[in-house]
Every structure is written in structure tokens, then in C-alpha cells.
Protein backbone atom coordinates (compact mmCIF):
# COMPACT_ATOMS: atom_id res chain seq x y z
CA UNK A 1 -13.86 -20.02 0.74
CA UNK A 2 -14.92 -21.70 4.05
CA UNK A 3 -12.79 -24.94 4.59
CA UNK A 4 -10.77 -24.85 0.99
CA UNK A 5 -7.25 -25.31 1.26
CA UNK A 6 -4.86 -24.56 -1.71
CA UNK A 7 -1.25 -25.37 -1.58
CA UNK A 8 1.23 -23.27 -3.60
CA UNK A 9 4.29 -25.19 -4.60
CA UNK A 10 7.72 -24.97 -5.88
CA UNK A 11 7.56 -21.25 -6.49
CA UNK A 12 10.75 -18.65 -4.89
CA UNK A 13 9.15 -16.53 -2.94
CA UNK A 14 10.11 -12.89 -2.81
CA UNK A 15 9.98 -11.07 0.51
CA UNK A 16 11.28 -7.61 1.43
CA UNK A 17 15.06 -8.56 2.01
CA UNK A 18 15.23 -12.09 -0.02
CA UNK A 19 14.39 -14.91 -1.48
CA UNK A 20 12.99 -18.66 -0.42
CA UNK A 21 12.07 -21.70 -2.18
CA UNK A 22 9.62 -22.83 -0.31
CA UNK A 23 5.54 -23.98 -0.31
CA UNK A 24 2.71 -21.93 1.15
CA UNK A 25 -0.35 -23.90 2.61
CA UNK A 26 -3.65 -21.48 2.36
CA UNK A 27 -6.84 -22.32 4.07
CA UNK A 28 -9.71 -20.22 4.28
CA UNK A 29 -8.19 -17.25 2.74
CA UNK A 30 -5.01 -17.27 5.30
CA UNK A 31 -1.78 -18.82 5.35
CA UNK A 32 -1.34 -20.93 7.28
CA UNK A 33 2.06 -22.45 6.83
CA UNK A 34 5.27 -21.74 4.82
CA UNK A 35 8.09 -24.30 3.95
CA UNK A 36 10.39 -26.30 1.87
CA UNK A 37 8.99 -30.00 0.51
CA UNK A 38 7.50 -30.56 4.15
CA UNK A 39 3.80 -29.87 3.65
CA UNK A 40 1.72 -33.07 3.74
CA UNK A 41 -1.22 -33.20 1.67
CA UNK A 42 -4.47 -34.63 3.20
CA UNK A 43 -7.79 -35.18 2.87
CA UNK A 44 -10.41 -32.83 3.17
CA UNK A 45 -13.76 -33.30 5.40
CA UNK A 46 -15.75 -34.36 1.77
CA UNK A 47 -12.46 -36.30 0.74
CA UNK A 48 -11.36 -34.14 -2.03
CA UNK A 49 -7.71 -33.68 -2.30
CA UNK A 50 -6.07 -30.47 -1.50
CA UNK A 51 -6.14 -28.44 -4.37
CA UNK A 52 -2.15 -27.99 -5.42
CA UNK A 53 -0.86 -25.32 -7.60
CA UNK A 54 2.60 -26.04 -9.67
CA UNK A 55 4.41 -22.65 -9.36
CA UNK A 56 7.56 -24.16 -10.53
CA UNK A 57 9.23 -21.29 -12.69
CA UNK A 58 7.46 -18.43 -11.30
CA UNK A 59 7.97 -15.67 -8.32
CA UNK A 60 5.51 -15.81 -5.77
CA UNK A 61 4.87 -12.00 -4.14
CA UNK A 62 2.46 -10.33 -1.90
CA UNK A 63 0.00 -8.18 -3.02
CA UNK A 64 0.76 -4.57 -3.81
CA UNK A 65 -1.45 -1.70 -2.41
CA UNK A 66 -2.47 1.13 -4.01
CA UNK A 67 -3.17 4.49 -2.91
CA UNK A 68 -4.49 5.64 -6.66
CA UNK A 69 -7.10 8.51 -6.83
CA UNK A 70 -10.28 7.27 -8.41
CA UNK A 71 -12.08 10.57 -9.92
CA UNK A 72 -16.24 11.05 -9.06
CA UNK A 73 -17.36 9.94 -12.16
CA UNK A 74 -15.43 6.57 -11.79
CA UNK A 75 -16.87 6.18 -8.26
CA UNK A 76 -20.24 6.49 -9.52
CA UNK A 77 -20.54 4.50 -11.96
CA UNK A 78 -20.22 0.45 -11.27
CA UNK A 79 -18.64 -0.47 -14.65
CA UNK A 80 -16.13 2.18 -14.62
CA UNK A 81 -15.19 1.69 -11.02
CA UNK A 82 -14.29 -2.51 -12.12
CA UNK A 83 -12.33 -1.30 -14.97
CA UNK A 84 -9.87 0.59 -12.84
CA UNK A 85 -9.87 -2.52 -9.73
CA UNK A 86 -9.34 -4.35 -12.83
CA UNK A 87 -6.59 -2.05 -13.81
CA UNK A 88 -5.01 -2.49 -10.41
CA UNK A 89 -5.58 -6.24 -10.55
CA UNK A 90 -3.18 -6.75 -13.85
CA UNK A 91 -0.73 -5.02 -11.81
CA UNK A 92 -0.40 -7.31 -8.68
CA UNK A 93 -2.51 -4.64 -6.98
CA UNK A 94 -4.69 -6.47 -4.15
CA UNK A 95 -5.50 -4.05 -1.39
CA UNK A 96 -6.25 -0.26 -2.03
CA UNK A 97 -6.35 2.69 0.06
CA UNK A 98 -8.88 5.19 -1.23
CA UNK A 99 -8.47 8.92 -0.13
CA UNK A 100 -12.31 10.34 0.60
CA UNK A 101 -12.41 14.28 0.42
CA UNK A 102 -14.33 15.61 3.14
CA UNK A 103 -16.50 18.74 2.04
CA UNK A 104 -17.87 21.50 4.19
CA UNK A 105 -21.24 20.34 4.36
CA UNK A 106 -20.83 17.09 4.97
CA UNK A 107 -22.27 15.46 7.78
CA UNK A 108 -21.76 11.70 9.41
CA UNK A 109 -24.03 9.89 7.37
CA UNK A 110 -23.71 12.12 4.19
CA UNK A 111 -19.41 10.87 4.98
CA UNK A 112 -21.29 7.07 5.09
CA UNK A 113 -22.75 7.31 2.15
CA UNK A 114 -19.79 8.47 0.24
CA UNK A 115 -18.68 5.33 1.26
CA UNK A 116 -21.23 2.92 -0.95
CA UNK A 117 -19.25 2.55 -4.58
CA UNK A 118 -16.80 0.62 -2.53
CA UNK A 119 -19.29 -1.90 -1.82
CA UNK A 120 -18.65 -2.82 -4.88
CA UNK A 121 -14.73 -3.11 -4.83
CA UNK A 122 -13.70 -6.92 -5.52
CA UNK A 123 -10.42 -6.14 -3.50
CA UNK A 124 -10.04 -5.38 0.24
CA UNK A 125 -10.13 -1.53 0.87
CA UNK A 126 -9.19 1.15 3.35
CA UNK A 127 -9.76 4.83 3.27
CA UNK A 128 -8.25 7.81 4.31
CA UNK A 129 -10.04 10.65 4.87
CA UNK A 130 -8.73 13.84 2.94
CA UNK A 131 -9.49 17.56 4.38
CA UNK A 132 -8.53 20.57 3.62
CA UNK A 133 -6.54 23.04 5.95
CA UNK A 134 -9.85 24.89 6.72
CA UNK A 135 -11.47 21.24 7.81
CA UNK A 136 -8.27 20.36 9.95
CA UNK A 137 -9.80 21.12 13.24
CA UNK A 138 -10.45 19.31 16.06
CA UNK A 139 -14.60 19.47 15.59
CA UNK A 140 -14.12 17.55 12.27
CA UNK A 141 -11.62 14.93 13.67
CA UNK A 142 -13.63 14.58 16.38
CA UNK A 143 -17.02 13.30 14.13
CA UNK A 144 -14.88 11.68 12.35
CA UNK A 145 -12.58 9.19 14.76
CA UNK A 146 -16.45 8.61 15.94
CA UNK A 147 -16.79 6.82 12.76
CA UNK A 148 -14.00 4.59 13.04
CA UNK A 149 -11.50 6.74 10.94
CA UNK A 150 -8.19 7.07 11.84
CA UNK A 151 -5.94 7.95 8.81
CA UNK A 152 -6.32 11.59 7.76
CA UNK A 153 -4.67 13.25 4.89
CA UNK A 154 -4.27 17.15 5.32
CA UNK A 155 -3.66 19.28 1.60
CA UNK A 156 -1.83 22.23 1.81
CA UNK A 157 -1.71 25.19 -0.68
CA UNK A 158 -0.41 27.80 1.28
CA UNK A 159 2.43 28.39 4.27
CA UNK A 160 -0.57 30.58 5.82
CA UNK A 161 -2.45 27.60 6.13
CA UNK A 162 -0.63 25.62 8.16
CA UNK A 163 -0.25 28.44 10.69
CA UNK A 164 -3.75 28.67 11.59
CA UNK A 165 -3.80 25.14 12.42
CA UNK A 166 -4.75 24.98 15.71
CA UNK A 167 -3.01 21.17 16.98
CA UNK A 168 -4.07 21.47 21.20
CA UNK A 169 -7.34 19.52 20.40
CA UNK A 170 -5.64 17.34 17.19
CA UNK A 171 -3.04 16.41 19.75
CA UNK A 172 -5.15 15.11 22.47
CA UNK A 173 -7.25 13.58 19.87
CA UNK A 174 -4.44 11.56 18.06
CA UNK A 175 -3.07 10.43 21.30
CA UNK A 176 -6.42 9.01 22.43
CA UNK A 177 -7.59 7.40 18.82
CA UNK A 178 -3.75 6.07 17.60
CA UNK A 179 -4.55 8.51 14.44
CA UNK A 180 -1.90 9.58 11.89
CA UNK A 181 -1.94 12.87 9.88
CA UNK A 182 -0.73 12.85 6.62
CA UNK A 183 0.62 15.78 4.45
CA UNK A 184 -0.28 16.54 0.65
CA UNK A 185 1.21 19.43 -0.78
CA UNK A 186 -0.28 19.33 -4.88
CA UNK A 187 2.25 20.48 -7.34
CA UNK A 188 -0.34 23.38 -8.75
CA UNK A 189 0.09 24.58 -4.77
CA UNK A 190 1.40 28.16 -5.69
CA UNK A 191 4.72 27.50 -3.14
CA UNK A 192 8.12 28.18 -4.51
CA UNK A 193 10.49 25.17 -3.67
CA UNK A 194 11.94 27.27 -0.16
CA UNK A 195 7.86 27.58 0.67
CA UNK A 196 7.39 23.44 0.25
CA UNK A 197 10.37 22.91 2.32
CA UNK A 198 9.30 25.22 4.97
CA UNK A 199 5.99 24.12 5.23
CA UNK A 200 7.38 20.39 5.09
CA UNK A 201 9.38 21.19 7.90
CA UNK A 202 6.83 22.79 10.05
CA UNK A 203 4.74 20.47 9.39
CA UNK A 204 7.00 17.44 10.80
CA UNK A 205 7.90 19.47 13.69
CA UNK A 206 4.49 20.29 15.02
CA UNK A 207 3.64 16.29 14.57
CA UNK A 208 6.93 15.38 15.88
CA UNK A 209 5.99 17.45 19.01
CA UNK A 210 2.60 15.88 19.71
CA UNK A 211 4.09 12.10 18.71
CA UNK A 212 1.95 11.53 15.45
CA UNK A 213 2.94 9.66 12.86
CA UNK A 214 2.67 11.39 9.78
CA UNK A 215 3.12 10.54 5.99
CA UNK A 216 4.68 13.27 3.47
CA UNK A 217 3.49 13.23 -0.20
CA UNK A 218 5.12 16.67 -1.81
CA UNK A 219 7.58 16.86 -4.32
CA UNK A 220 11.30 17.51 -3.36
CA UNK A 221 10.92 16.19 0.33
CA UNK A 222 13.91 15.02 1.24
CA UNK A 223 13.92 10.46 2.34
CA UNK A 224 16.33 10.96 4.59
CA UNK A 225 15.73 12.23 8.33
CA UNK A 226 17.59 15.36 9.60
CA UNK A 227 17.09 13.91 13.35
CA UNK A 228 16.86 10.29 14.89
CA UNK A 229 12.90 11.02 16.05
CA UNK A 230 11.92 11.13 12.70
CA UNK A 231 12.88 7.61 12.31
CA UNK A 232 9.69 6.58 13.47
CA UNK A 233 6.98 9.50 13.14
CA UNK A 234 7.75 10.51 9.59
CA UNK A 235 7.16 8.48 6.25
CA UNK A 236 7.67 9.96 2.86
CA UNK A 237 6.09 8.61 -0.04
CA UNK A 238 8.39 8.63 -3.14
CA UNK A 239 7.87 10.30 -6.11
CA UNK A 240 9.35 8.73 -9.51
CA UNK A 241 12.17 11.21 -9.78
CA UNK A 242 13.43 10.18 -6.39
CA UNK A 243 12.83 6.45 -6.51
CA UNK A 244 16.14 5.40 -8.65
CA UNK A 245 18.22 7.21 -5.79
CA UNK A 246 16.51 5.50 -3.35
CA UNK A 247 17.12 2.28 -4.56
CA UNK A 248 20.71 2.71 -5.09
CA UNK A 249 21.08 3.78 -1.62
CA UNK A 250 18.77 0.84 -0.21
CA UNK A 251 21.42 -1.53 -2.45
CA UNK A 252 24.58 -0.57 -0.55
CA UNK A 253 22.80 -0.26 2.72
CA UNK A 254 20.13 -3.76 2.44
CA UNK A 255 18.91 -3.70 6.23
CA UNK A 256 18.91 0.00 7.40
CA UNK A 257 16.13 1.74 8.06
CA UNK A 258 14.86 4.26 5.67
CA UNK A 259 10.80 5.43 6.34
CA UNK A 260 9.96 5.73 2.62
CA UNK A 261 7.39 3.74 0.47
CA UNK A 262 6.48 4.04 -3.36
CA UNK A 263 3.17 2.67 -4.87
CA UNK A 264 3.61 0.94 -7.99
CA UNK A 265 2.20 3.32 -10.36
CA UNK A 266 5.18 5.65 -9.93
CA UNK A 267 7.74 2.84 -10.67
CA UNK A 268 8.93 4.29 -13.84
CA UNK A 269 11.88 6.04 -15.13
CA UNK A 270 15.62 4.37 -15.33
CA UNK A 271 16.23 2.02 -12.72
CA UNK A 272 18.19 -0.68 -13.78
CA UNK A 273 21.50 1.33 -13.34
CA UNK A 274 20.21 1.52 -10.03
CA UNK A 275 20.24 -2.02 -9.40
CA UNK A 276 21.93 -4.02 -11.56
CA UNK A 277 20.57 -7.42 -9.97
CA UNK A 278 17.08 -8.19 -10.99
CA UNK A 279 16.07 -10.23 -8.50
CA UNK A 280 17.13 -7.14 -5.78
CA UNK A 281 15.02 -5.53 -7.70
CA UNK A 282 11.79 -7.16 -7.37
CA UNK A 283 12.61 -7.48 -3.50
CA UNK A 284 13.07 -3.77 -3.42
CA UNK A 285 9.68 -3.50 -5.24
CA UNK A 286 8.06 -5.51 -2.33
CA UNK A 287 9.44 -3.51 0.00
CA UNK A 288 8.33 -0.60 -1.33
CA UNK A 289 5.19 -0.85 -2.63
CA UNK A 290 3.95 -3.48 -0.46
CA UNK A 291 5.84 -3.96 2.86
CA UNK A 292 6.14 -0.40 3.77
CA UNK A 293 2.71 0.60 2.28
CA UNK A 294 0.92 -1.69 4.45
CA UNK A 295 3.62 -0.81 7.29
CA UNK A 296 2.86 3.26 7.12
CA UNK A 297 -0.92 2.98 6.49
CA UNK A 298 -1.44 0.53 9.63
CA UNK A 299 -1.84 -2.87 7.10
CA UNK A 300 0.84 -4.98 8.55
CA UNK A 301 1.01 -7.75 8.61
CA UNK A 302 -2.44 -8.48 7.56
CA UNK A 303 -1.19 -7.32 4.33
CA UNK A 304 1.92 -6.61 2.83
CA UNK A 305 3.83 -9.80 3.79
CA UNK A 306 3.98 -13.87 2.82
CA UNK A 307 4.04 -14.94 6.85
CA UNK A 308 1.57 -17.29 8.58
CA UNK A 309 -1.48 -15.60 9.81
CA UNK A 310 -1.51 -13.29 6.82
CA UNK A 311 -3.85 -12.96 4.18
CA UNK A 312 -3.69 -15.13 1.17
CA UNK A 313 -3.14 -12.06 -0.97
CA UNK A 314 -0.33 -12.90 -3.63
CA UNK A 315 0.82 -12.85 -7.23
CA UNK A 316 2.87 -15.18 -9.44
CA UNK A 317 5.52 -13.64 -12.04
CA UNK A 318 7.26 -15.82 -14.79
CA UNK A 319 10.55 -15.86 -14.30
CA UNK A 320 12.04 -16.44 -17.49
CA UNK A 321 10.04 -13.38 -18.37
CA UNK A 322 10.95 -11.07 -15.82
CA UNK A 323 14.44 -12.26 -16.79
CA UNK A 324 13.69 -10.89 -19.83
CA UNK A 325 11.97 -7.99 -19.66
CA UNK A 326 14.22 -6.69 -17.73
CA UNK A 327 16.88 -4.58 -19.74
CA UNK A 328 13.46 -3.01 -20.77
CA UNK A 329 13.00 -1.12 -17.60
CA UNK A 330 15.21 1.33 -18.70
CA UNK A 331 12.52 2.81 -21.06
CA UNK A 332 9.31 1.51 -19.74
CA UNK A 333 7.30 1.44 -16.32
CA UNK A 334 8.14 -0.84 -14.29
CA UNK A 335 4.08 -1.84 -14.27
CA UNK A 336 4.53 -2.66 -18.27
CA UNK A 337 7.13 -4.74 -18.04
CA UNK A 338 6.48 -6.48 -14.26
CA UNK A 339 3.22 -8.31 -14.74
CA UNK A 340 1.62 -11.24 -13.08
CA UNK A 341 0.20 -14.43 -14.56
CA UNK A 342 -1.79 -15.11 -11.53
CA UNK A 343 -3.42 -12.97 -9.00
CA UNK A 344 -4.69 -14.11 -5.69
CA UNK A 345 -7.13 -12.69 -3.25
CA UNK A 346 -7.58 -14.50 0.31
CA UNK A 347 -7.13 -17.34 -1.01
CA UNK A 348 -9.35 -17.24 -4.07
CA UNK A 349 -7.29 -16.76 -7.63
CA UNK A 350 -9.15 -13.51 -9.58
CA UNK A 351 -6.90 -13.53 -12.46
CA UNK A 352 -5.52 -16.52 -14.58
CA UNK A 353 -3.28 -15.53 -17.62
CA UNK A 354 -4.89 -12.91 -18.82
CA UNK A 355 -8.78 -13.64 -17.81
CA UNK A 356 -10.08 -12.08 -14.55
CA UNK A 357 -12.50 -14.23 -11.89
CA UNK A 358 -12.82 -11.14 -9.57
CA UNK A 359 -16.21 -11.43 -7.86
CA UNK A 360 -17.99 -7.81 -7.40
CA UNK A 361 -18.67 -6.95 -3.64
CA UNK A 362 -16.00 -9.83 -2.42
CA UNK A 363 -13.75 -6.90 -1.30
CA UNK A 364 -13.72 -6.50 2.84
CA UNK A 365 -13.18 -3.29 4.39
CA UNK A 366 -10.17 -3.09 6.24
CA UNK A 367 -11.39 -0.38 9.58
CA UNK A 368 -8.99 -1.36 11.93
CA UNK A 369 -5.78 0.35 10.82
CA UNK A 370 -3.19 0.32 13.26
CA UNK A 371 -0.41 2.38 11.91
CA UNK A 372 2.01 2.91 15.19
CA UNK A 373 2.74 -0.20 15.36
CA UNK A 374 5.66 -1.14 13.22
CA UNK A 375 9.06 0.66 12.02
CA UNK A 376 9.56 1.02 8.50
């Protein structure tokens, strides 16, 4: 991609609070510029033109990121692992966050290794490190921030767990890495629904207490934060049975803040209701499963955004067909009904109408996540 410049023009871009017709100038997998009919075309150093791209008639988005599971099996085998980043790709999926389980035994190179199927990822990739109660100590986190991790996601089965957490060392430890603890409470957890909201609420105080951001993932957590602190340290990630709520409360309120994000595969359910304006919609839809994502996870704004010094990571939706899909959402996922003609990775298109130019091992990993430094 060294030196190629591509020029998207005449599309509407859609950002997390509106809309712009304007042109975005790439080069070298970044954009560079944004604007309205005031990008000059030139010559490159061999004297080809600038490649230009008519997106007249379409919506131009940043990529969504995706925090789906991938299961062993599809990590170790290479054609199964494309099918799925190809999966992702038809969605306007171009950065995911992996979750890596961290097992008893393991030590820091068996943790590296773990790490090789994503080698193979054709999209840029992240990953959080998942432990179990038992492994939340500071010994593990320790080995582990020496390997350059610093997102940690923490399951939960049992109110007993949480108590014999021991957060002196995790606190100092946080503080001096910039790390960020995330909650997972699985529905088979054997917790009535007083249990999750107990544990949910312990759980925020103790990080509250030691300043750590954290990000909830358990059913029935409430969005909206009992105290002002929370505004900052504590993220919820939206299940589908909370999401048209959400959205109807993000309508009559557009610019307050509200920590919450939703990945795209849980865009489903009736939402239209919700909000009736399509175009809010899709805004919304950046703002939750892109904006905030890359926001919460330390992304931003690398990713997650259509500003200059970003990466050229975007998708291009038909708007005469989004116009008419619409009324469908009301029975269908919003990922069957909102899907891209053209994807875009740093700069470099890897889908076109239906066929796929994703290049195997193109995906960077993305170690430096910095995820204190933006409000959501």
C-alpha cells in the first residue's frame, strides 16, 4: 500500500451523531483528509492518477469491531478460521477483539503461542485475555502485563468467587500498566437474578475504588449509572433484549453520555419502533458498535471513527437499499438486512459486491490499547 492514494467521493458519510457529504483522501492506508468538492487530484511520483472511487448513492461508515468468540477448532484450523473473518467481513466487520482463555498451566510462551492462528487473520486484531476467578491474582497479571497485555476479562460463576479476590496487588498493578478489568458473568452461571446484581455491584464498587475501568457483559445489568463516577470507569456491553430501549433513550437524549456499546451480532430484535428515522439509525449503529467499541477497548481513534489520522477502515452501504430494507428490521437482524457492497481495510478494498480480496496474514496486531483515554 506504500505511496497509493485512493480518493472516496460523493458518498454521505455516517459518523456517531450525523451525517456529511463530503470526500475522504486515503494514502497509505490512513486518511488523510476529509471534505466537500475541495480535494485536488494530482499526480503520483510514477504519474498515475489518483485512483477515485464514485460513492455517489451509497453510505460511507467505519469499520465495525467485533468481539465474537471463535471456538478451538476454528482457531486451529486455517480454512475455518477465514470463513468466520470472512463472516465478519460481509458484515462491515474490520477490526476484532479476540478473548484468549488463560489455563492453569499455561506459561509465557505457551500464552505466545496461543497467539499464532491470528497470524493468519486478514483484519487488524486485539486480544483480551480471559481468566477465571481462580487466575485473577496478581502473580498472573503480573506475567501477563509483562507481555504487553492490558485488557483482561474476569468470568464469574459464583458470588463466592468474587470475594476471594484479593485486588491490593491488581490495584497497584492496574494503576502502573493503564489495565482495565472486565466482567463476564455466563448465563449457565448458577446465580439467581438478586446474585448477578449483587455480584455486578460488587464488582463495580471494588473497581470503582481502585480507579479501573471496567466493562460489564451479564445479562440484566442495568445501562444506566446509579452514581456520577461510574460515568467514566464502567461500560456495559448490551445485550439484544436491552438494545431497542437503549436506542429509544439515545433518540430523545442525541448527545448525553451513556457508557454502553453493542457489537453487531446482537443487533436483532424490533427496533424500528425504536427509531423511526433510518438514517438515526445507522448513526446509532456506528456509535454503538463501532465508536464506543473502539472507545471502551482502548481503539480510538485509530479505529472506530472517519477523522484524519485514522485508519482507512470503512464500508459502503447502498442507500436506496438500506431505504428499503428497512421496514424489514422489524423481523430480521439488523446484520441481514444492513450489508455492505464494499469493504475497506487501510486503505486496501477486501470485498467488492459480493467477491472478497482479503489477503491472509495482512491483519496487524493492534498491542497498544489505551483504554482510559476517552469518555464514552
Amino acid at each position: 500500500m506504500a505511496g497509493r492514494t485512493v480518493i472516496i467521493r460523493g458518498g454521505t458519510l455516517v459518523t456517531a451523531y450525523g451525517l456529511e457529504e463530503a470526500d475522504v483522501w486515503i494514502e497509505d492506508g490512513i486518511i488523510r483528509q476529509i471534505g466537500k468538492e475541495t480535494l485536488p487530484i494530482r499526480r503520483t511520483g510514477s504519474g498515475r492518477l489518483t485512483n477515485i472511487f464514485d460513492a455517489s448513492g451509497y453510505y460511507v461508515l467505519p469499520g465495525l469491531i467485533s468481539l465474537a468468540q471463535l471456538e478451538p477448532y476454528e482457531l486451529r484450523h486455517p480454512a475455518a478460521y477465514q470463513r468466520n473473518i470472512r463472516r465478519l467481513i460481509q458484515r462491515g466487520v474490520t477490526s476484532v477483539l479476540h478473548t484468549q482463555r488463560l489455563e492453569s498451566w499455561m506459561g509465557p510462551n505457551q500464552v505466545r503461542y496461543r497467539l499464532t492462528p491470528h497470524y493468519n487473520s486478514s483484519l487488524d486484531y486485539g486480544i483480551r485475555i480471559g481468566l477465571d476467578a481462580s487466575l485473577f491474582t496478581g502473580t498472573h497479571v503480573r506475567m501477563l502485563r509483562e507481555l504487553g497485555f492490558r485488557l483482561f476479562e474476569v468470568t464469574l460463576h459464583r458470588l463466592p468467587d468474587l470475594l476471594q479476590i484479593d485486588w491490593d496487588p491488581l490495584y497497584q498493578l492496574a494503576a502502573d500498566g493503564k489495565l482495565a478489568f472486565h466482567l463476564h458473568i455466563p448465563q449457565t452461571a448458577p446465580l439467581t437474578r438478586a446474585e448477578r446484581s449483587d455480584v455486578t455491584q460488587l464488582w463495580t464498587s471494588d473497581c470503582l475504588y481502585g480507579r479501573i475501568r471496567t466493562c460489564i457483559a451479564a445479562k440484566g445489568v442495568p445501562p444506566q449509572p446509579r452514581q456520577s463516577a461510574e460515568l467514566f470507569y464502567r461500560v456495559v456491553q448490551l445485550e439484544h433484549s436491552q438494545l431497542p430501549a437503549i436506542l429509544g433513550q439515545l433518540v430523545r437524549s442525541w448527545y448525553s453520555f451513556l457508557p454502553v456499546f453493542c457489537p453487531i451480532d446482537q443487533w436483532r430484535g424490533r427496533l424500528q419502533p425504536s427509531v423511526p428515522d433510518p438514517e438515526r439509525l445507522l448513526q446509532l449503529l456506528v456509535r454503538l458498535a463501532s465508536t464506543n467499541v473502539a472507545k471502551a477497548i482502548g481503539w480510538y481513534p485509530r479505529k472506530g471513527c472517519l477523522l484524519p489520522g485514522a485508519d482507512a477502515d470503512l464500508w459502503l452501504l447502498k442507500k436506496a437499499e438500506w431505504l428499503t430494507n428497512f421496514a424489514l428490521s422489524t423481523m430480521l437482524n439488523m446484520s441481514e438486512v444492513c450489508l455492505p457492497d464494499y469493504v475497506m481495510s487501510k486503505g486496501r478494498w477486501i470485498y467488492r459486491q459480493g467477491t472478497y480480496f482479503d489477503l491472509v496474514g495482512s491483519g496487524c496486531y493492534l498491542s497498544d490499547m489505551r483504554p482510559y483515554n476517552y469518555v464514552i
